[in-house]
Structure formats: C-alpha cells, structure tokens
C-alpha atoms as a PDB file:
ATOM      1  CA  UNK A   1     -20.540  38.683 -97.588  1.00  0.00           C
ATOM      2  CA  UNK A   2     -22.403  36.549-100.354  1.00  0.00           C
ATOM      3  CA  UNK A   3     -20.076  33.135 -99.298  1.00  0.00           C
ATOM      4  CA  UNK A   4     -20.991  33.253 -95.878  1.00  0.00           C
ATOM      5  CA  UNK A   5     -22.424  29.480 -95.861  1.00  0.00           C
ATOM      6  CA  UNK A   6     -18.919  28.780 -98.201  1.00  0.00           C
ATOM      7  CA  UNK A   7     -17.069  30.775 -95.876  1.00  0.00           C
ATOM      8  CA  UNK A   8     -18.123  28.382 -92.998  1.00  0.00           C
ATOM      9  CA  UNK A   9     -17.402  25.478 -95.311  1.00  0.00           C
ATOM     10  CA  UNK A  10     -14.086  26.558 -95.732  1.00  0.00           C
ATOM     11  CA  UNK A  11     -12.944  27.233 -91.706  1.00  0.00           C
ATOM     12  CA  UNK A  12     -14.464  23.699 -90.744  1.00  0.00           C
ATOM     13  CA  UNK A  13     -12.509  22.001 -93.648  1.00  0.00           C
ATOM     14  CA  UNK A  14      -9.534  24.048 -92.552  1.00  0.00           C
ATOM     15  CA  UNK A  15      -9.862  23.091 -89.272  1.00  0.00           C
ATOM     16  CA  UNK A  16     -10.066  19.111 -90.316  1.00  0.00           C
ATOM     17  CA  UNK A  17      -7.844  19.325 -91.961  1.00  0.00           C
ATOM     18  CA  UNK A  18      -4.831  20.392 -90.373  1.00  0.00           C
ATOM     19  CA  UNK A  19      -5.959  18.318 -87.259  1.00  0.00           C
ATOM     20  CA  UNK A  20      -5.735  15.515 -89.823  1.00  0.00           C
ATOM     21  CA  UNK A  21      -2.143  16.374 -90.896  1.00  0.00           C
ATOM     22  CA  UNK A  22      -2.650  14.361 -95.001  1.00  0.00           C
ATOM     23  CA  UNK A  23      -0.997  16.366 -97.235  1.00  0.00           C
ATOM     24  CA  UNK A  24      -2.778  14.268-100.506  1.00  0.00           C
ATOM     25  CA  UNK A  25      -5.890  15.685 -98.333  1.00  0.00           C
ATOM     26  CA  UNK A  26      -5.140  18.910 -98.249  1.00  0.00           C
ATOM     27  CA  UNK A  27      -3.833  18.791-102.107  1.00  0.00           C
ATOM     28  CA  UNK A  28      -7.138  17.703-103.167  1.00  0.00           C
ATOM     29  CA  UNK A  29      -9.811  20.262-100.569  1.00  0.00           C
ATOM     30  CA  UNK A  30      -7.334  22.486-102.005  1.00  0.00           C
ATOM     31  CA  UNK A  31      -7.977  21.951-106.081  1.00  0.00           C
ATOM     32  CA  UNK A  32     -11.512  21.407-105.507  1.00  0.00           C
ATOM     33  CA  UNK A  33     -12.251  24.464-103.271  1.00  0.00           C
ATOM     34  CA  UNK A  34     -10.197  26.904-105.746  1.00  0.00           C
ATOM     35  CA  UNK A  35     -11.377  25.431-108.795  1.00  0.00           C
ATOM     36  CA  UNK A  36     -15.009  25.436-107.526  1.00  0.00           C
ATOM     37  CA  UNK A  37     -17.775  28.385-109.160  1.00  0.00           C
ATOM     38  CA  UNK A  38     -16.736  30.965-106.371  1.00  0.00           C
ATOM     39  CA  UNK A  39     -14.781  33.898-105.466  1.00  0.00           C
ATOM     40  CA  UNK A  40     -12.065  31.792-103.495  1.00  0.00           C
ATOM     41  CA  UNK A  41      -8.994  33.137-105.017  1.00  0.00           C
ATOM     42  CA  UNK A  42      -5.965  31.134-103.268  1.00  0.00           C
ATOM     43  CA  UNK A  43      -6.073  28.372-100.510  1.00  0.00           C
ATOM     44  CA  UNK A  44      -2.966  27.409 -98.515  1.00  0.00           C
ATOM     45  CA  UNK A  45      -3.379  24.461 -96.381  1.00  0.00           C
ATOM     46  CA  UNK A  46       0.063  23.542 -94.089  1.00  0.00           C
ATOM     47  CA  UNK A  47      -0.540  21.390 -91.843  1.00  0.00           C
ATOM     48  CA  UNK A  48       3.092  20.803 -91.008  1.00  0.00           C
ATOM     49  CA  UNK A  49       3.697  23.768 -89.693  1.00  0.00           C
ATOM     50  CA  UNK A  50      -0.123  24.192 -88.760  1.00  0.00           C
ATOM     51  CA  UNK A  51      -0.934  27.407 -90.531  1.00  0.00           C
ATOM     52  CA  UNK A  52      -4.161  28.076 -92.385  1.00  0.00           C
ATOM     53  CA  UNK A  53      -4.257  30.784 -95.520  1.00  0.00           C
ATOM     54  CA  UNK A  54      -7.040  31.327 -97.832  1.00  0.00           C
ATOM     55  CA  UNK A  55      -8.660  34.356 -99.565  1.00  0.00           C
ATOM     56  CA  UNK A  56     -11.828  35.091-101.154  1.00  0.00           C
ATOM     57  CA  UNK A  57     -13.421  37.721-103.057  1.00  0.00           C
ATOM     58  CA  UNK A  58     -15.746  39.558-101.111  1.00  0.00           C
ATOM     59  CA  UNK A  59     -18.442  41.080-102.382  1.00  0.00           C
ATOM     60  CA  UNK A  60     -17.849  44.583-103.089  1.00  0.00           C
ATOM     61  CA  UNK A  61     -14.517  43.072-104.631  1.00  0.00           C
ATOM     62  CA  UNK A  62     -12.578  43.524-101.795  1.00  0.00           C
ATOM     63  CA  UNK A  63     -10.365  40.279-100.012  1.00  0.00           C
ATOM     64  CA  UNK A  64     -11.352  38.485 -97.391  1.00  0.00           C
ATOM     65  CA  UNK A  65      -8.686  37.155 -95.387  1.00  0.00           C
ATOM     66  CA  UNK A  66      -8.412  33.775 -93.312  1.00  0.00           C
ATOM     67  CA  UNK A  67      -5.742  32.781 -91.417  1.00  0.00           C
ATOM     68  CA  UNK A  68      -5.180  30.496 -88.542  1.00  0.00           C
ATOM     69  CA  UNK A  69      -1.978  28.930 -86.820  1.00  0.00           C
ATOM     70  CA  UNK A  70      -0.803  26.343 -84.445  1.00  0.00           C
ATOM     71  CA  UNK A  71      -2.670  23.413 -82.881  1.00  0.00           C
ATOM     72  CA  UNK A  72      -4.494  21.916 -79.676  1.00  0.00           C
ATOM     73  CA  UNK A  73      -5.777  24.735 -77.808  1.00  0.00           C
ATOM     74  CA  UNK A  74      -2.745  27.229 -78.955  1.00  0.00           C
ATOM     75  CA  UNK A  75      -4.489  27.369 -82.290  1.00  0.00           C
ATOM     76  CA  UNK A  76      -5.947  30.613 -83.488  1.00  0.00           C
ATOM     77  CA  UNK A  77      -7.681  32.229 -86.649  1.00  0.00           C
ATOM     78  CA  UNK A  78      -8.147  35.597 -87.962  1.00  0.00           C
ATOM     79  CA  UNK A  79     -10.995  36.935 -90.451  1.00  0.00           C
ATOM     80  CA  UNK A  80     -10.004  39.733 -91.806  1.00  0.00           C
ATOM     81  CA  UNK A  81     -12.878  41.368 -93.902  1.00  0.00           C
ATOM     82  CA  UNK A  82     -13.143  43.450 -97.086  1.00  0.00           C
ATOM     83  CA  UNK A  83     -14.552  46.260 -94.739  1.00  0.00           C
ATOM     84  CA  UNK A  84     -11.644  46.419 -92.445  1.00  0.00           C
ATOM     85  CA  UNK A  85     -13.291  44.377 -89.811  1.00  0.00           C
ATOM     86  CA  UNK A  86     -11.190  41.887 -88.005  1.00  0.00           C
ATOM     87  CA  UNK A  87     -12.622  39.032 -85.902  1.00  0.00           C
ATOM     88  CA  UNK A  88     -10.045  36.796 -84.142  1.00  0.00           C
ATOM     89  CA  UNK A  89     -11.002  33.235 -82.902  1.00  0.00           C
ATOM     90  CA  UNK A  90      -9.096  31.331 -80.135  1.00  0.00           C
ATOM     91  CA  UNK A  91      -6.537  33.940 -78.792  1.00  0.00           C
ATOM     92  CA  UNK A  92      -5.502  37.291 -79.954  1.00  0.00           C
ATOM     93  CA  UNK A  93      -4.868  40.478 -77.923  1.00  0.00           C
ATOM     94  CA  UNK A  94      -7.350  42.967 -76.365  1.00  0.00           C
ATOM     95  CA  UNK A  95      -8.478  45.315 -79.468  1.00  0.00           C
ATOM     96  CA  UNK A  96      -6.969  49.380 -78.675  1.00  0.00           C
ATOM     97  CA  UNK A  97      -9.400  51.422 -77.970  1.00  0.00           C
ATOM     98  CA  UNK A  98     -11.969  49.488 -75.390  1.00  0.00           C
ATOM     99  CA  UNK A  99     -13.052  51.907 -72.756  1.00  0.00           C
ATOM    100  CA  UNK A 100     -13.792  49.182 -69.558  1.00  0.00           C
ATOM    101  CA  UNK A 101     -10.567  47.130 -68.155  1.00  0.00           C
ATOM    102  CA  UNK A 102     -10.482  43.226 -69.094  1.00  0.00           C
ATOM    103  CA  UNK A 103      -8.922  41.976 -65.500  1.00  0.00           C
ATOM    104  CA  UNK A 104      -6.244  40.416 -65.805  1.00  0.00           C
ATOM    105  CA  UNK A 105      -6.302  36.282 -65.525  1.00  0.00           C
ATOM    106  CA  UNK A 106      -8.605  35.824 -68.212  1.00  0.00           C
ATOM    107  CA  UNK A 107      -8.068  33.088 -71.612  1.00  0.00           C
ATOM    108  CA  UNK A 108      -9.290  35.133 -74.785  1.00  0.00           C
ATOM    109  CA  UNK A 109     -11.549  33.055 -76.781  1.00  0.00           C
ATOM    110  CA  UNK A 110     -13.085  35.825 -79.519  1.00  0.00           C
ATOM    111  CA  UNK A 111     -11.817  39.510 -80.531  1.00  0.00           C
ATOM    112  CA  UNK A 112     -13.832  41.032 -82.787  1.00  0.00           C
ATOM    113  CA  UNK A 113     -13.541  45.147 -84.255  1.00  0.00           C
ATOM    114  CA  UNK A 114     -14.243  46.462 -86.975  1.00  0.00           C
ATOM    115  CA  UNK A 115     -14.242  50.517 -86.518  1.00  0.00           C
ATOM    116  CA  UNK A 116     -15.232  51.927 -83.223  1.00  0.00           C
ATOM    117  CA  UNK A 117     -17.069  48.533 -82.520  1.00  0.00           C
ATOM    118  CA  UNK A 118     -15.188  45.872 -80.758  1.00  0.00           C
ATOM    119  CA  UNK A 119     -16.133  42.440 -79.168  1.00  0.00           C
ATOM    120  CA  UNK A 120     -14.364  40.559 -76.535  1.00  0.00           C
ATOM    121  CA  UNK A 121     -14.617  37.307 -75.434  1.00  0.00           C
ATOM    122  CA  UNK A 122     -12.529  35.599 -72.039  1.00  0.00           C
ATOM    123  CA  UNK A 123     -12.702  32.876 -69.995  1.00  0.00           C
ATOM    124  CA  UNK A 124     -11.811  32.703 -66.446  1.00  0.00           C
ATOM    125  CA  UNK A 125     -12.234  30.269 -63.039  1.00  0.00           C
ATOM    126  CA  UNK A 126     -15.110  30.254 -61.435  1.00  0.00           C
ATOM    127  CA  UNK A 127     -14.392  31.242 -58.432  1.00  0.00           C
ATOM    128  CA  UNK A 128     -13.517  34.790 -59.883  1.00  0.00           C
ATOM    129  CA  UNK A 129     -17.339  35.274 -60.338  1.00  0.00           C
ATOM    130  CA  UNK A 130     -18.020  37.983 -57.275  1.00  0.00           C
ATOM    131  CA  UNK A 131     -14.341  39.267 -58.041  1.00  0.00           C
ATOM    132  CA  UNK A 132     -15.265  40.028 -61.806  1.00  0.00           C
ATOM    133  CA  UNK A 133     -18.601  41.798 -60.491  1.00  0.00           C
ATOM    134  CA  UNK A 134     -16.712  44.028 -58.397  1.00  0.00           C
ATOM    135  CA  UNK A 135     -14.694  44.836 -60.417  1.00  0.00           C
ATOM    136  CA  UNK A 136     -17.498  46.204 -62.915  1.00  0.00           C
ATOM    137  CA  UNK A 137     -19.567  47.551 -60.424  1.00  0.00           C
ATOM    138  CA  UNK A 138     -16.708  49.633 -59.833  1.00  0.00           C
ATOM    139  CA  UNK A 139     -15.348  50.312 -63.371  1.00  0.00           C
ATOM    140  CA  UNK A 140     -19.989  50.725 -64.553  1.00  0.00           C
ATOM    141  CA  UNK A 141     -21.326  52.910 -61.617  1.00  0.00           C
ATOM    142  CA  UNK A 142     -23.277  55.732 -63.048  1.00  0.00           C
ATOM    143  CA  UNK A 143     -26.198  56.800 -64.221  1.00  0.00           C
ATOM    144  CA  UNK A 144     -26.555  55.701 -67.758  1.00  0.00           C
ATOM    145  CA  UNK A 145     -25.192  52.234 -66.912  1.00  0.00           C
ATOM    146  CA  UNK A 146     -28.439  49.592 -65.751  1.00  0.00           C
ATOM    147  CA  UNK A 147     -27.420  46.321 -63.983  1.00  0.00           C
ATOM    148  CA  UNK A 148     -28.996  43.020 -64.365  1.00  0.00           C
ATOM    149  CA  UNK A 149     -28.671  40.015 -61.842  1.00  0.00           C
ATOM    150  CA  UNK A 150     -30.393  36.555 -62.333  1.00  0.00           C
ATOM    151  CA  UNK A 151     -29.520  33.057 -61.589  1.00  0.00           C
ATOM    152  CA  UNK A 152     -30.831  29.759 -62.979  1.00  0.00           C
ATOM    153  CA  UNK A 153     -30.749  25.812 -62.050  1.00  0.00           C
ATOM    154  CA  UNK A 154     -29.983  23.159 -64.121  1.00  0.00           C
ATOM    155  CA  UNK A 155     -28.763  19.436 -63.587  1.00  0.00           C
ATOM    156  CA  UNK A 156     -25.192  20.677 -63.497  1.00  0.00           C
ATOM    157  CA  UNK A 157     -25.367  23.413 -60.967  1.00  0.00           C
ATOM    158  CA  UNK A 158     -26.647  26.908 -60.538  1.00  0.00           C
ATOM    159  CA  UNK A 159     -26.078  29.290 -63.224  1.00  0.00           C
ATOM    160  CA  UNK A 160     -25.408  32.784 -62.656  1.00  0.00           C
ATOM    161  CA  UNK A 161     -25.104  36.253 -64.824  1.00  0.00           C
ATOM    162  CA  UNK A 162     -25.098  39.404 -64.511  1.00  0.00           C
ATOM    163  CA  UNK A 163     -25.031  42.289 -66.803  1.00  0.00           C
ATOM    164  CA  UNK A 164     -24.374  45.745 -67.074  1.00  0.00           C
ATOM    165  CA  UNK A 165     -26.071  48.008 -69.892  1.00  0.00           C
ATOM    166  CA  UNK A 166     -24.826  51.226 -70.946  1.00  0.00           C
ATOM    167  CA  UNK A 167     -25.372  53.368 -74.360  1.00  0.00           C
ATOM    168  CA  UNK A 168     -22.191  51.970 -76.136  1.00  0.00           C
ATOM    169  CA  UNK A 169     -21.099  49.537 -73.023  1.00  0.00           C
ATOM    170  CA  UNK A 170     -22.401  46.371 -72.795  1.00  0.00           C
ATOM    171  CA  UNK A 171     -20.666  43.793 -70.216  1.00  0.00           C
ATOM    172  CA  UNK A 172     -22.333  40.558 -69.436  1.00  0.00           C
ATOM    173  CA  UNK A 173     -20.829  37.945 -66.959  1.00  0.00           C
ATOM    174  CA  UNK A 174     -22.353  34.014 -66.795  1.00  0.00           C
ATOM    175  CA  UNK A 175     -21.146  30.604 -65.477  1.00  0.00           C
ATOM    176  CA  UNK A 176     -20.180  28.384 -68.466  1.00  0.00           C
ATOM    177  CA  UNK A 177     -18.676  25.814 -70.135  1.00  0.00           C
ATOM    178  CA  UNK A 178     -14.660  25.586 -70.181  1.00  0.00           C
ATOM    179  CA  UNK A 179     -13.422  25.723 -73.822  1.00  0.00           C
ATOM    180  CA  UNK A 180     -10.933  23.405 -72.343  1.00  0.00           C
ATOM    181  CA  UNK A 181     -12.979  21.034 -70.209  1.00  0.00           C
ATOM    182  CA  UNK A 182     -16.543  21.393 -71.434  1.00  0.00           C
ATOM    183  CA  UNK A 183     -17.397  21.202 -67.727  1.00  0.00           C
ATOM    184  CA  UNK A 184     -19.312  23.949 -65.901  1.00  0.00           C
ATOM    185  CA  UNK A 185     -16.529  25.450 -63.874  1.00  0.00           C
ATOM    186  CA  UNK A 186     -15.837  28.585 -65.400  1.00  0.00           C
ATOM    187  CA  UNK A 187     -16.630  32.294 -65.979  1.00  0.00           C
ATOM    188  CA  UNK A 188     -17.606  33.917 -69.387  1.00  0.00           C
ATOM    189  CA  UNK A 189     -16.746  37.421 -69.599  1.00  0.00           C
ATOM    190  CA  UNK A 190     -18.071  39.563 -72.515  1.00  0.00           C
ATOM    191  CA  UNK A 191     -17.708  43.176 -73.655  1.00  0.00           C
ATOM    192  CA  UNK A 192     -19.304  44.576 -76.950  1.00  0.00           C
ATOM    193  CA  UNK A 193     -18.758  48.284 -77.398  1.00  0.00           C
ATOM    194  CA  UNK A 194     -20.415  50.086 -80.195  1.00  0.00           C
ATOM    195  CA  UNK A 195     -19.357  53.464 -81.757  1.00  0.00           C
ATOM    196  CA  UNK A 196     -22.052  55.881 -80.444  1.00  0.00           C
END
C-alpha cells in the first residue's frame, strides 16, 4: 500500500481520539484528513459509541478498510485490505483453517490472514509455560518439524522461548510483557502458517 506511513497516521489519530471523546476534535482530524492530497475516501470518527470507520484507496484502486470498536482493553480494530487480507488488532477469533490447536485460556492480541497465510497472536499466564510446550511437542512431533529451546537473563527475570519450525508451521513460545500489566508475567504464544 502507497499510504502505509498515512495509514499509521490515521490508526494512532483514531486511537487518540476516541480515548479523548471531543467531538469538535474529531470534526476537525476528520475535515483535514479527508480533505488532505490522498486516497482517504471517508473517515468516521464516534467516539460516543467508540467505533472507528475510515477507508482509503489502495493502490491498485481497491478499499482499504479500518475499523475498530469499544474501549479500555475491550477495544479492537480490523484492516481489511484491497487484497483480501484481514489483520485484526486487540481481539478477534481464531482465523478457519489453522492446522495446530490454540489451547484454550489464551487473550488474542493479533489475527492476521490473508489467503492460506494466517498469523496468530495470544497471551496467556505464565505459569502455563511447560503446559503450552507440551502441548506442542505433542501437537509438532515429526520429522519435518525442528525445535528450538533457549533462555536469557535480564534485570526482570529469566526469559524463556522455545520454538518449533516446520515447512508451513511456525510456533514460537517466550515470556513477555502483559498487554494488560506491562509486567513480565506472562506467556506469548505465536503461530504463522504459510500456504505451501
């Protein structure tokens, strides 16, 4: 996409703005951003009832859609592309079609597909760690499938991940950051599958 620094613009304003609730605010961001020299074509700003539309022309001429809803940490957004790609940013469901199992447990932060490739991103307690490598060892044993184990210190605490590395499965496990907390007491699970 040719906007792509616009396109980043245009999430963080949405973002400030409904967190900022002004409705002058959003009149104006509004007027400026669709009367600007780019392919924005419509911008709707609520943040009453907390939802996020805008559109822009992508560039093969297609629309690319953004849309977010609610607020705190129920608040979600949605990127649909010109391409049929669709990436989904603070909750959403578990794209059809991904061959491992997402245990169950887990806060989605990022979905992501777009064809045969699909992205997932969850968050879970720490103290799931050795239950969430189990559960892949299980679901990943074979012989195209490579495992990976390290672990590294910091001031916080130990760090530890573990991956597993197939020809269109790729699972990696770490200790990180809560979205909620930003304290190092949880578990980031991700899955990227590619069409093969």
């Amino acid at each position: 996409m040719k906007n792509s620094k616009l396109l980043v613009l245009l999430i963080a304003l949405a973002l400030a703005i409904t967190a900022c609730g002004d409705s002058l605010e959003e009149q104006v961001v509004e007027q400026i951003l669709e009367s600007g020299d780019s392919d924005i074509s419509d911008i709707d700003i609520d943040s009453d009832s907390g939802e996020i539309n805008i559109s822009i022309e992508g560039e093969d001429g297609g629309e690319v859609s953004i849309s977010g809803s609610g607020e705190d940490d129920d608040f979600s957004m949605v990127i649909e592309g010109e391409d049929g790609e669709v990436m989904t940013i603070g909750s959403g469901e578990i794209p059809e079609g991904l061959q491992v199992p997402v245990p169950d447990g887990g806060k989605i932060l990022t979905t992501f597909s777009s064809g045969e490739d699909i992205m997932v991103m969850l968050e879970y307690p720490a103290s799931q760690f050795d239950q969430l490598v189990s559960v892949y060892d299980a679901a990943l044993d074979g012989d195209e499938v490579q495992r990976t184990n390290s672990t590294m210190s910091t001031d916080e605490g130990t760090i530890r991940s573990t991956g597993w590395y197939g020809n269109v499965i790729f699972v990696t496990l770490n200790d990180c950051h809560s979205a909620d907390t930003s304290e190092l007491d949880s578990v980031c699970l991700q899955i990227n599958q590619t069409g093969s």
